[in-house]
C-alpha atoms as a PDB file:
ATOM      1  CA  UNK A   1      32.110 -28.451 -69.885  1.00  0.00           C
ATOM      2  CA  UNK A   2      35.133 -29.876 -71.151  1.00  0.00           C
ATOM      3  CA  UNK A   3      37.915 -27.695 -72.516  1.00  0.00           C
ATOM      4  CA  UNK A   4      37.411 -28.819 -75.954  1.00  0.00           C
ATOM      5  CA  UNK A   5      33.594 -28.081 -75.757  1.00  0.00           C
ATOM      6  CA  UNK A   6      34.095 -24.306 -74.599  1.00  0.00           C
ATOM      7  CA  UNK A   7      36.708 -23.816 -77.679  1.00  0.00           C
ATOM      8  CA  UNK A   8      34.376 -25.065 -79.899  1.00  0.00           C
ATOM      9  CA  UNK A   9      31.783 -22.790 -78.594  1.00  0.00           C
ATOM     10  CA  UNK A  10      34.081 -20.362 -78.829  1.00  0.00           C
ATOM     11  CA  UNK A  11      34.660 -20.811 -82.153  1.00  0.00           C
ATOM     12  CA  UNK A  12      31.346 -21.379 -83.267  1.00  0.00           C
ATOM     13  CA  UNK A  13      29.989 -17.404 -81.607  1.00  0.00           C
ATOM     14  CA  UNK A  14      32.868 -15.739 -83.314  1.00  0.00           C
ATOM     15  CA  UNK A  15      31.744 -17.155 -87.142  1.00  0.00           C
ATOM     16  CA  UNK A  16      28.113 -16.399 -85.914  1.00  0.00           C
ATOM     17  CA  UNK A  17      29.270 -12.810 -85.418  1.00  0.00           C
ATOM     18  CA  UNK A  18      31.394 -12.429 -88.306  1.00  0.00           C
ATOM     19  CA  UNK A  19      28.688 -13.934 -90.650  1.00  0.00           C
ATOM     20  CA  UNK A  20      26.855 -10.676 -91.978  1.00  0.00           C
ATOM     21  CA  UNK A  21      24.125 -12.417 -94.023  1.00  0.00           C
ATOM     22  CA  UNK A  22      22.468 -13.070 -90.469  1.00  0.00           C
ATOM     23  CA  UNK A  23      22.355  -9.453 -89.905  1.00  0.00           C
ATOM     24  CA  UNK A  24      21.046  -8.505 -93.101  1.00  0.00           C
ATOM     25  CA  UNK A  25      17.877 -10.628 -93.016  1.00  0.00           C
ATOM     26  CA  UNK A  26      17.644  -9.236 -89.340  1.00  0.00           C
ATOM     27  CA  UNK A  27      17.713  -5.606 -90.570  1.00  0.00           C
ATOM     28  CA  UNK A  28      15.177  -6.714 -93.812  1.00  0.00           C
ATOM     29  CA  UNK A  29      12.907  -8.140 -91.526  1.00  0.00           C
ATOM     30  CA  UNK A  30      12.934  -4.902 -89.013  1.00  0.00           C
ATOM     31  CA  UNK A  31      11.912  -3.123 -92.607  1.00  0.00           C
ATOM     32  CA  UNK A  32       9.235  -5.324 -93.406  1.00  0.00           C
ATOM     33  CA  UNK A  33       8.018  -5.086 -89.992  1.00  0.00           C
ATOM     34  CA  UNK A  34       7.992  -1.490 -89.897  1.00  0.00           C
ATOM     35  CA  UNK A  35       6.156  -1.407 -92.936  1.00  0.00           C
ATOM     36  CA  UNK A  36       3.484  -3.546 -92.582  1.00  0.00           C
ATOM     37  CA  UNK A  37       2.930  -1.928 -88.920  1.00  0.00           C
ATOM     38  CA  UNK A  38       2.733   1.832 -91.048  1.00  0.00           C
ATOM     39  CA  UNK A  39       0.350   0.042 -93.330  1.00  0.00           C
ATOM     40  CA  UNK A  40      -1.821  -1.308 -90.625  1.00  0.00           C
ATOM     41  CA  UNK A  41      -1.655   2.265 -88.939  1.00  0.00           C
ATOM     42  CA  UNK A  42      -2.909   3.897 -91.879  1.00  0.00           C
ATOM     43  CA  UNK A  43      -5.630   1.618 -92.666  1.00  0.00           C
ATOM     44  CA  UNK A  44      -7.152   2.020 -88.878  1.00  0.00           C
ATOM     45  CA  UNK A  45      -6.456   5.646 -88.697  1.00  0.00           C
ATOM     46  CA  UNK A  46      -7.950   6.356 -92.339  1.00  0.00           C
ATOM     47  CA  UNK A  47     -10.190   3.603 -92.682  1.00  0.00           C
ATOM     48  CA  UNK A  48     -12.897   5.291 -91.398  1.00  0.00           C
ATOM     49  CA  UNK A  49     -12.344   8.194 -93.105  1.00  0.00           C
ATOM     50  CA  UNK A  50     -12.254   7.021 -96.690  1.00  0.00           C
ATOM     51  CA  UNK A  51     -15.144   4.320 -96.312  1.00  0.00           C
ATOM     52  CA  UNK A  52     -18.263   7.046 -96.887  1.00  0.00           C
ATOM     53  CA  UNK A  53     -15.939   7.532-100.535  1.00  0.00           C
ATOM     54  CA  UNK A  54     -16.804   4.401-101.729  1.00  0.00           C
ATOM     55  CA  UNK A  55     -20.355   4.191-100.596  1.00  0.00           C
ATOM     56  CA  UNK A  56     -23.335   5.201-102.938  1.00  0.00           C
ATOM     57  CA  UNK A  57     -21.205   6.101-105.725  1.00  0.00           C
ATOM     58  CA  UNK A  58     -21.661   6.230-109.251  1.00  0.00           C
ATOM     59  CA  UNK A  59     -20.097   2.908-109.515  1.00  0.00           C
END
């Protein structure tokens, strides 16, 4: 790689890590991760549960 090529590189990694939007759709997605995989906890975990509640009622 020619010199020119590795300061450009260089260059280009230290905007990528001063850029903070990257890191904040990073950290929203890690949220929305952890979220859904709560929600899909609960719903195996308490699925069972709840069903007979909504069975045969007066509905």
């Amino acid at each position: 790689m020619r010199a020119i090529g590795k300061a450009r590189l260089y260059r280009r990694r230290l905007r990528f890590l001063r850029f903070e939007r990257g890191a904040t759709v990073v950290e929203y997605a890690l949220m929305v991760g952890l979220v859904a995989l709560v929600a899909v906890s609960a719903v195996a975990l308490l699925g069972t549960k709840v069903a007979p509640l909504f069975e045969g009622g007066p509905f």
